[in-house]
N, C-alpha and C. Protein backbone atom coordinates (compact mmCIF):
# COMPACT_ATOMS: atom_id res chain seq x y z
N UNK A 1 17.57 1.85 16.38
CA UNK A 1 16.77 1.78 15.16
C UNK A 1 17.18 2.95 14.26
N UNK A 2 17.30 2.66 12.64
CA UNK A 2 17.54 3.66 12.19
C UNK A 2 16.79 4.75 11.69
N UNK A 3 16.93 5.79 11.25
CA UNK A 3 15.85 6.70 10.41
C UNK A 3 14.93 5.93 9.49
N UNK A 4 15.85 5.19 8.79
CA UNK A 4 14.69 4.42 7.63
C UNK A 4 14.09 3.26 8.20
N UNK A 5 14.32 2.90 9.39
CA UNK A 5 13.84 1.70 9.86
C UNK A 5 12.30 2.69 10.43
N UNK A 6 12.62 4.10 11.60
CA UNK A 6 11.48 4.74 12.34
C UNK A 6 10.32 4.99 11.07
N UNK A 7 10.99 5.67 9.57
CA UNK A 7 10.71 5.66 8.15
C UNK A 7 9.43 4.76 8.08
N UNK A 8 9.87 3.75 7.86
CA UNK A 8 9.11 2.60 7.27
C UNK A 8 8.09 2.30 8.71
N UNK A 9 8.28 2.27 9.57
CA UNK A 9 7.43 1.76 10.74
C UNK A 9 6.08 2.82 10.67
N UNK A 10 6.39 4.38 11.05
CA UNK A 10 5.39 5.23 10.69
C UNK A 10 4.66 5.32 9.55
N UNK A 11 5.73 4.98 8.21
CA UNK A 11 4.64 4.52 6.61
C UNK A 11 3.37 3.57 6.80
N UNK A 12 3.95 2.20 7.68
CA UNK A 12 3.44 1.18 8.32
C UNK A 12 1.94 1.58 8.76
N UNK A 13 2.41 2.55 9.31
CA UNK A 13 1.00 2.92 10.63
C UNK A 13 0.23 3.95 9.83
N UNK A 14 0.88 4.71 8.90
CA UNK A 14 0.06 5.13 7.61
C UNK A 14 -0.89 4.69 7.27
N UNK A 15 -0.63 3.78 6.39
CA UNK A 15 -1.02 2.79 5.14
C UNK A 15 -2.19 2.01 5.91
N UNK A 16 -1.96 1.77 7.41
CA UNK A 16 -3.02 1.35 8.12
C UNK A 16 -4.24 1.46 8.68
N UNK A 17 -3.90 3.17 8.93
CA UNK A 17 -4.76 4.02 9.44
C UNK A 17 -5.62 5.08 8.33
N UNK A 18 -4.51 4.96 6.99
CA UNK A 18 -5.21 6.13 6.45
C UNK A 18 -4.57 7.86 7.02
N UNK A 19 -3.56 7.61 7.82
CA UNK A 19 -3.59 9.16 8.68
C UNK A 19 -3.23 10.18 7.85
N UNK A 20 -3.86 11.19 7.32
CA UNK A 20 -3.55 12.48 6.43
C UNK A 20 -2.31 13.17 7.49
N UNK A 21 -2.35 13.30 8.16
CA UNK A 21 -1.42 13.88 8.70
C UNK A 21 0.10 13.49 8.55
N UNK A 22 0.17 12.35 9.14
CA UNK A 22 1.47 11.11 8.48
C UNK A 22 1.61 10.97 7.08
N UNK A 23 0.78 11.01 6.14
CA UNK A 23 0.77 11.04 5.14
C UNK A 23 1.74 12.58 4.26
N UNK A 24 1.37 13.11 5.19
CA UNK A 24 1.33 14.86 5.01
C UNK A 24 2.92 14.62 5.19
N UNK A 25 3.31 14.31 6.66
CA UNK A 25 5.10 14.21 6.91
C UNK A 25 5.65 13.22 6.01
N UNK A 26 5.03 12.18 5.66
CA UNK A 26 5.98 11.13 4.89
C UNK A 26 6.24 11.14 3.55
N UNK A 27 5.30 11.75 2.64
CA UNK A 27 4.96 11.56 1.68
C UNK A 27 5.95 12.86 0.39
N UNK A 28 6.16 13.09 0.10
CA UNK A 28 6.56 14.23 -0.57
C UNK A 28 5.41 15.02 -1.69
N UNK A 29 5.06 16.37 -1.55
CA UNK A 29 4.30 16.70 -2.80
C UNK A 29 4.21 16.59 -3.72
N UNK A 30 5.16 16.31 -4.39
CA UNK A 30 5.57 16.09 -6.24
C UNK A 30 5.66 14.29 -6.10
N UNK A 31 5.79 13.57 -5.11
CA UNK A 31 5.87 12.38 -5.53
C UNK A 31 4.61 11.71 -6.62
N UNK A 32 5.52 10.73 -6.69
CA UNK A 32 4.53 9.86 -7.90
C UNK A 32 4.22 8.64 -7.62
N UNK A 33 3.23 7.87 -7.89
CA UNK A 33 2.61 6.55 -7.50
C UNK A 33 1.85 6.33 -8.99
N UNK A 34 1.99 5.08 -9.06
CA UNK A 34 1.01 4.22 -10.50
C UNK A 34 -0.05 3.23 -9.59
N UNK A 35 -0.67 3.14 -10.08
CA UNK A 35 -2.03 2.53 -9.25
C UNK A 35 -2.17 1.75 -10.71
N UNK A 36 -2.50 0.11 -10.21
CA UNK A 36 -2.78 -0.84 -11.79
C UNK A 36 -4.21 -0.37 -12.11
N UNK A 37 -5.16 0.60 -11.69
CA UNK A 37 -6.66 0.74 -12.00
C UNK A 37 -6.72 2.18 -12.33
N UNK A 38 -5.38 2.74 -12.52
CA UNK A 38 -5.51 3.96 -12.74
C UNK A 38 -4.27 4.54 -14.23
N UNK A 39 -5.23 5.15 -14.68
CA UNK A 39 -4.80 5.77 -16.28
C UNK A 39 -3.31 6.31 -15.88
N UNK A 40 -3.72 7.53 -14.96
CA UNK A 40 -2.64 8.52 -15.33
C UNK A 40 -2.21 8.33 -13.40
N UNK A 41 -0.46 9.03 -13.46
CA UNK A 41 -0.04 8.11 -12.17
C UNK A 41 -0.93 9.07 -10.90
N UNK A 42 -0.77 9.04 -9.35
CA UNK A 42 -1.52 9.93 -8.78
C UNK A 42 -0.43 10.63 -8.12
N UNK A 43 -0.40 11.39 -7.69
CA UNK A 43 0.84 12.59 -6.80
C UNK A 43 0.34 13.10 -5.73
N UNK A 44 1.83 12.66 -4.82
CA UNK A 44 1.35 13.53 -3.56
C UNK A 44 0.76 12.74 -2.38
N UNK A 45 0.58 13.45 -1.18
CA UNK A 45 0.26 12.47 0.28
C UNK A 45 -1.34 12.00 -0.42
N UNK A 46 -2.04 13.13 -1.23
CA UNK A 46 -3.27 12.67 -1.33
C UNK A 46 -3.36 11.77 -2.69
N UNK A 47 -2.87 11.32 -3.50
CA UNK A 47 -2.96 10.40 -3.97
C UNK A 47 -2.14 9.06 -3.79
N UNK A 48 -1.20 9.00 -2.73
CA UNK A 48 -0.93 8.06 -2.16
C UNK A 48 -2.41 7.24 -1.16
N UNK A 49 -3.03 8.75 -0.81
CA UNK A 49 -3.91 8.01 -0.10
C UNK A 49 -5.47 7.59 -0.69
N UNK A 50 -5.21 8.14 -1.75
CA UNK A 50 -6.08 7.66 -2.73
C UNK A 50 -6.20 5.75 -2.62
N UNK A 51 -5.23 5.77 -2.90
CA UNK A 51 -4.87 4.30 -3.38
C UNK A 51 -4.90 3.33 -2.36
N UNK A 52 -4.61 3.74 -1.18
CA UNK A 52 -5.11 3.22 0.37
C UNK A 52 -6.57 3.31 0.29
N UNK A 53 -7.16 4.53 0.37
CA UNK A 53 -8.77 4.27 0.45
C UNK A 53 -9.23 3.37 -0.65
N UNK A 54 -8.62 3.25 -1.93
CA UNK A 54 -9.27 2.57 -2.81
C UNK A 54 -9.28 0.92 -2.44
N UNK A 55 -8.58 0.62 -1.83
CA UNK A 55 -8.13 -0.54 -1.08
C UNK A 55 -9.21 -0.76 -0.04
N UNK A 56 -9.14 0.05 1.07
CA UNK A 56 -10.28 0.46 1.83
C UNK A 56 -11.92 -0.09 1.62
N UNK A 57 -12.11 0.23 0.65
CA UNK A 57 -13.36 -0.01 0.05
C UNK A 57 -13.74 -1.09 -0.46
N UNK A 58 -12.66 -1.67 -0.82
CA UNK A 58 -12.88 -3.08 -1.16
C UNK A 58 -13.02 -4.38 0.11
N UNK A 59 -11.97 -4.08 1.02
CA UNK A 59 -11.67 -4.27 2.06
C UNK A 59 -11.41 -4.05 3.01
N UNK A 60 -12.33 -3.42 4.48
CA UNK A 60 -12.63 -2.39 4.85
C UNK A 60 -11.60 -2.45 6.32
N UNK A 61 -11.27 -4.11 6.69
CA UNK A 61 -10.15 -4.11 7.44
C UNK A 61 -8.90 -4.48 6.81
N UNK A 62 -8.48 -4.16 5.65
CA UNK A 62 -7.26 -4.64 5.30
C UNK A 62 -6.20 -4.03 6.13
N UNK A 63 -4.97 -4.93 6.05
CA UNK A 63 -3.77 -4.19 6.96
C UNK A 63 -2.07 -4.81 6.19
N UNK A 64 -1.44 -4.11 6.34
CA UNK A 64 -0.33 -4.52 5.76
C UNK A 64 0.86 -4.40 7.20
N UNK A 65 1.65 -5.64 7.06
CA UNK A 65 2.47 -5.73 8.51
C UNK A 65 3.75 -6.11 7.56
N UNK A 66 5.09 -5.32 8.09
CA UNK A 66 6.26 -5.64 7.61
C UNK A 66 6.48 -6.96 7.72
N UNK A 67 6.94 -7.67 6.50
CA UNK A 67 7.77 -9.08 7.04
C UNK A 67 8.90 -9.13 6.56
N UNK A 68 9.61 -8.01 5.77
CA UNK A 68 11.01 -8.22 5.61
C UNK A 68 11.22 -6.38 4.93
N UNK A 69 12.95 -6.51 4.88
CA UNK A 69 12.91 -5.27 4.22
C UNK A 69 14.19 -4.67 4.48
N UNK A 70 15.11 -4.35 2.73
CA UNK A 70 16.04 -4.25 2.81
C UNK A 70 16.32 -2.40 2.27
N UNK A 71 17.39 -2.00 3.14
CA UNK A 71 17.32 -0.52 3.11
C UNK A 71 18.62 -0.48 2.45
N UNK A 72 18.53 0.61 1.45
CA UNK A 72 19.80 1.28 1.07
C UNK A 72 19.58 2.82 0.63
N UNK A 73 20.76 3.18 0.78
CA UNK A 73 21.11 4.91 0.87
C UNK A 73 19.86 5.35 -0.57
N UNK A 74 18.41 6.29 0.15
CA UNK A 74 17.59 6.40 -0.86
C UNK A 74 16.58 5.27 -1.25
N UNK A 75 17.10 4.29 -1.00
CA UNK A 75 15.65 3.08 -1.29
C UNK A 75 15.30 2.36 -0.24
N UNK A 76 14.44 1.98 -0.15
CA UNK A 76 13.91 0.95 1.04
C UNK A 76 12.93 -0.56 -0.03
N UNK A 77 13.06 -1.42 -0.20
CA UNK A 77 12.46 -2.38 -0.40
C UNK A 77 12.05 -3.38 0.54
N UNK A 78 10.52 -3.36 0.67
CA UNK A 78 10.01 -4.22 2.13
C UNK A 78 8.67 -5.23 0.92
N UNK A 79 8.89 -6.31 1.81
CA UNK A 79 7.82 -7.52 1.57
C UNK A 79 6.90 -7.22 2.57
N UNK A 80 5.47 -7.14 2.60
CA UNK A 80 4.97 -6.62 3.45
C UNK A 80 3.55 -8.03 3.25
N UNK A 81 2.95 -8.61 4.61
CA UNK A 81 1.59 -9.79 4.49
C UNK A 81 0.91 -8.20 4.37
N UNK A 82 0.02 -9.09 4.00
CA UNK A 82 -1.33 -8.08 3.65
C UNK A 82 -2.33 -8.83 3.90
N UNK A 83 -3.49 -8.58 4.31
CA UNK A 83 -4.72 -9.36 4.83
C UNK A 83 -5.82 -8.17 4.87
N UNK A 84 -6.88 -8.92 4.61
CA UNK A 84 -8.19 -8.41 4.27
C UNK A 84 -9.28 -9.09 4.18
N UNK A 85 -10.78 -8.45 4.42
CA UNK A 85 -12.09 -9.01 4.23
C UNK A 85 -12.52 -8.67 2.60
N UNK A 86 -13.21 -8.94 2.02
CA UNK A 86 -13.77 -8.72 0.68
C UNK A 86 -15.11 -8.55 1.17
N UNK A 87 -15.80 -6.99 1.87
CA UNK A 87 -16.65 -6.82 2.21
C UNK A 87 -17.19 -5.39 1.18
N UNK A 88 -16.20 -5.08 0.45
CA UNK A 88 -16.81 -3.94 -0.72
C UNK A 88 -16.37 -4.37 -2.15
N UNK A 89 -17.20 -3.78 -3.47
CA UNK A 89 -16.69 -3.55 -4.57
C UNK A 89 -15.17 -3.95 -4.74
N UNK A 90 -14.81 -4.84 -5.71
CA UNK A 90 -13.76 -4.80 -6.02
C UNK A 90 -13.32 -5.11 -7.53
N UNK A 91 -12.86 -4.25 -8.39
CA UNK A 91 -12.95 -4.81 -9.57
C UNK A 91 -13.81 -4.58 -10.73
N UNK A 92 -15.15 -4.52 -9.93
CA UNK A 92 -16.52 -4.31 -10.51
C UNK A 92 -16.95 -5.80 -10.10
N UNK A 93 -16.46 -6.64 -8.69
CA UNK A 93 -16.92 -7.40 -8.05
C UNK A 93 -17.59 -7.46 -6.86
N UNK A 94 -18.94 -8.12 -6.80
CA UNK A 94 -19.36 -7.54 -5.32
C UNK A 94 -18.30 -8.00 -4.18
N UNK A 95 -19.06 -7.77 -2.96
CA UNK A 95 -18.25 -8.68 -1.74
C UNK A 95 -18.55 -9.80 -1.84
N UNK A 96 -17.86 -10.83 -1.51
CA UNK A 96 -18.05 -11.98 -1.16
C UNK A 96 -17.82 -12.66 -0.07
N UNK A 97 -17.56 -11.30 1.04
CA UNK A 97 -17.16 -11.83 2.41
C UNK A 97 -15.80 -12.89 2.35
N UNK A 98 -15.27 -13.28 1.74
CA UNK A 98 -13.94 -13.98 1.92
C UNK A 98 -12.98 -13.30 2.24
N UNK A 99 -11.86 -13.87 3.10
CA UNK A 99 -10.33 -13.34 3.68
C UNK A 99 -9.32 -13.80 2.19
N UNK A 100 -8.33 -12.90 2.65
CA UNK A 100 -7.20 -13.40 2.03
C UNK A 100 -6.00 -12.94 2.69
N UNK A 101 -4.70 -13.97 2.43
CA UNK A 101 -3.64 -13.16 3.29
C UNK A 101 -2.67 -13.60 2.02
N UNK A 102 -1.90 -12.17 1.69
CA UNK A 102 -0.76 -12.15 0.46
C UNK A 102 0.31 -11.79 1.14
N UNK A 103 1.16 -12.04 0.38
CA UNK A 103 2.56 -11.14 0.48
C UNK A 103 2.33 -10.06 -0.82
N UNK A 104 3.25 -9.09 -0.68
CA UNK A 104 2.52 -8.15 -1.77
C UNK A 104 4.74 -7.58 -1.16
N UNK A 105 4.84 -7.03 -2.60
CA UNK A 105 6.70 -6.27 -2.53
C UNK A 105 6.74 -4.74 -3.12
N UNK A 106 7.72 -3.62 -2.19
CA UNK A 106 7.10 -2.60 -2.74
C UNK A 106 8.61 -2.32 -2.65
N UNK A 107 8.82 -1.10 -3.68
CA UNK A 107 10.23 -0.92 -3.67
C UNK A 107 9.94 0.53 -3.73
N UNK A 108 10.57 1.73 -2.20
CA UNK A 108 10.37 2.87 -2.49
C UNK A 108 11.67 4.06 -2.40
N UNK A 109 11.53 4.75 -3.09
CA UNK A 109 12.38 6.22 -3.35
C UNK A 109 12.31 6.82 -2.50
N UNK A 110 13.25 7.32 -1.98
CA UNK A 110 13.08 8.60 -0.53
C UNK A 110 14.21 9.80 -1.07
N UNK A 111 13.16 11.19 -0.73
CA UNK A 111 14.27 12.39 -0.94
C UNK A 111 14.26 12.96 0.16
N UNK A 112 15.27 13.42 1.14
CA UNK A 112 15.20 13.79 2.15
C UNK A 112 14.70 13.48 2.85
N UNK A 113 14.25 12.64 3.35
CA UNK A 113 13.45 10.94 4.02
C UNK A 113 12.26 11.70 3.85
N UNK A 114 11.66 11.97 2.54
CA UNK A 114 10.17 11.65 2.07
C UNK A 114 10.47 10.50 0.87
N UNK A 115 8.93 10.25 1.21
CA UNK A 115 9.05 8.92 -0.05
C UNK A 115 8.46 9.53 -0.95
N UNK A 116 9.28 9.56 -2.56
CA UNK A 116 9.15 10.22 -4.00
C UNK A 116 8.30 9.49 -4.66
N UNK A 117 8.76 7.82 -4.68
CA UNK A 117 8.13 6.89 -5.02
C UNK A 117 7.98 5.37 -4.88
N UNK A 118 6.80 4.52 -5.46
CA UNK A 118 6.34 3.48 -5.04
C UNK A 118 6.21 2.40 -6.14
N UNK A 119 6.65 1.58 -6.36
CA UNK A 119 6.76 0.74 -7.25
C UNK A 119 6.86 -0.24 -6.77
N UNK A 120 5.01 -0.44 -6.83
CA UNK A 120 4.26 -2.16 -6.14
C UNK A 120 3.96 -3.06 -6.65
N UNK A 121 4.24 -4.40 -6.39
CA UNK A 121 3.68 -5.41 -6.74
C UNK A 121 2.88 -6.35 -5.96
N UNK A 122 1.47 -5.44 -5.51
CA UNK A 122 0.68 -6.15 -4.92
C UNK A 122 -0.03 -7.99 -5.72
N UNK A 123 0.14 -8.74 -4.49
CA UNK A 123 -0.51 -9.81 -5.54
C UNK A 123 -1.82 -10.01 -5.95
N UNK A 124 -2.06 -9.38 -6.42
CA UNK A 124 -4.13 -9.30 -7.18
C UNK A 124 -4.11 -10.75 -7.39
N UNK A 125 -3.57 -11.50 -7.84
CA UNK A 125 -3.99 -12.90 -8.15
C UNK A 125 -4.37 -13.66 -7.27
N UNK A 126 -3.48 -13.48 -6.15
CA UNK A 126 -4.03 -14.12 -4.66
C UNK A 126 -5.32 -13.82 -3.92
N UNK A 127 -5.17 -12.25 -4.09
CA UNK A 127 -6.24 -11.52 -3.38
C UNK A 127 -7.41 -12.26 -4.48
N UNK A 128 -7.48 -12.14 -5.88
CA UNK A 128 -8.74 -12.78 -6.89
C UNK A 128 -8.73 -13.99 -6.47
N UNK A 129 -8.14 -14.72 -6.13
CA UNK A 129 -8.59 -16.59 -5.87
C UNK A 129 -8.80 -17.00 -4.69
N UNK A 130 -8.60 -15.84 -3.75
CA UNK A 130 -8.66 -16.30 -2.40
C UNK A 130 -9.85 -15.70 -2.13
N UNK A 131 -10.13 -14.74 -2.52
CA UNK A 131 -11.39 -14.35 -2.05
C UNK A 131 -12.77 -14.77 -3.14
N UNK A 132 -12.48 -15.58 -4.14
CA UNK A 132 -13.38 -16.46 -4.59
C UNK A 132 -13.78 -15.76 -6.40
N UNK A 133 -13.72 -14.59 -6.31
CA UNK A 133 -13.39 -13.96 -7.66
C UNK A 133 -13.23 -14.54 -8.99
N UNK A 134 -11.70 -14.94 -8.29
CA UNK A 134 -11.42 -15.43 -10.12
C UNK A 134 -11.14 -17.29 -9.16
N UNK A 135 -11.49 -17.74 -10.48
CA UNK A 135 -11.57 -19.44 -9.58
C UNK A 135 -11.11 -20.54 -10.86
């Protein structure tokens, strides 16, 4: 297995867990992230994990599992299912207790195998119609 393959597996178990610590090794300080609900971008392990908890809250078991993902020198681009309950706020929507399962594509920057940056295209449209939202 390679570095960016062990890379992406531990991001994996990140993004899942929430772990500040993993977050702490993977993440780079100065990195940058855009969040679609957020003005200005967020930086850093803790606003990476911002954007996980904000997720979190909406959906309190969500999980993201690799299903594909192509590596090159500095980038990693992975298709990742995503699945979740709609048991919190979302949107300025209550819960509605509905599942949804997306594919969601993230394309990320690595400097010195930290990741700099994240440029996602989660599918909100799926997650809005599947969980009863937008109809």
């Amino acid at each position: 297995m390679s570095n960016e393959h062990k890379l992406i597996a531990k991001f994996e178990t990140m993004i899942n867990t929430a772990d500040e610590s993993l977050a702490a090794e993977l993440i780079a300080k100065d990195a940058v992230f855009y969040a679609p609900t957020q003005p200005e971008p967020l930086k850093g392990p803790k606003g990476y994990l911002f954007i996980v908890q904000m997720m979190r809250s909406a959906f309190s078991d969500i999980q993201w599992h690799l299903a594909d993902c192509v590596i090159e020198p500095d980038k990693i681009a992975v298709c990742w299912n995503c699945t979740g309950t709609h048991d919190g706020e979302f949107m300025g929507h209550p819960a509605t207790g509905k599942t949804f399962k997306v594919r969601c594509m993230n394309f990320y920057e690595l400097k010195d195998g930290k990741f700099i940056s994240d440029i996602g295209n989660p599918d909100i449209l799926g997650i809005l119609i599947q969980t009863g939202i937008l109809q």
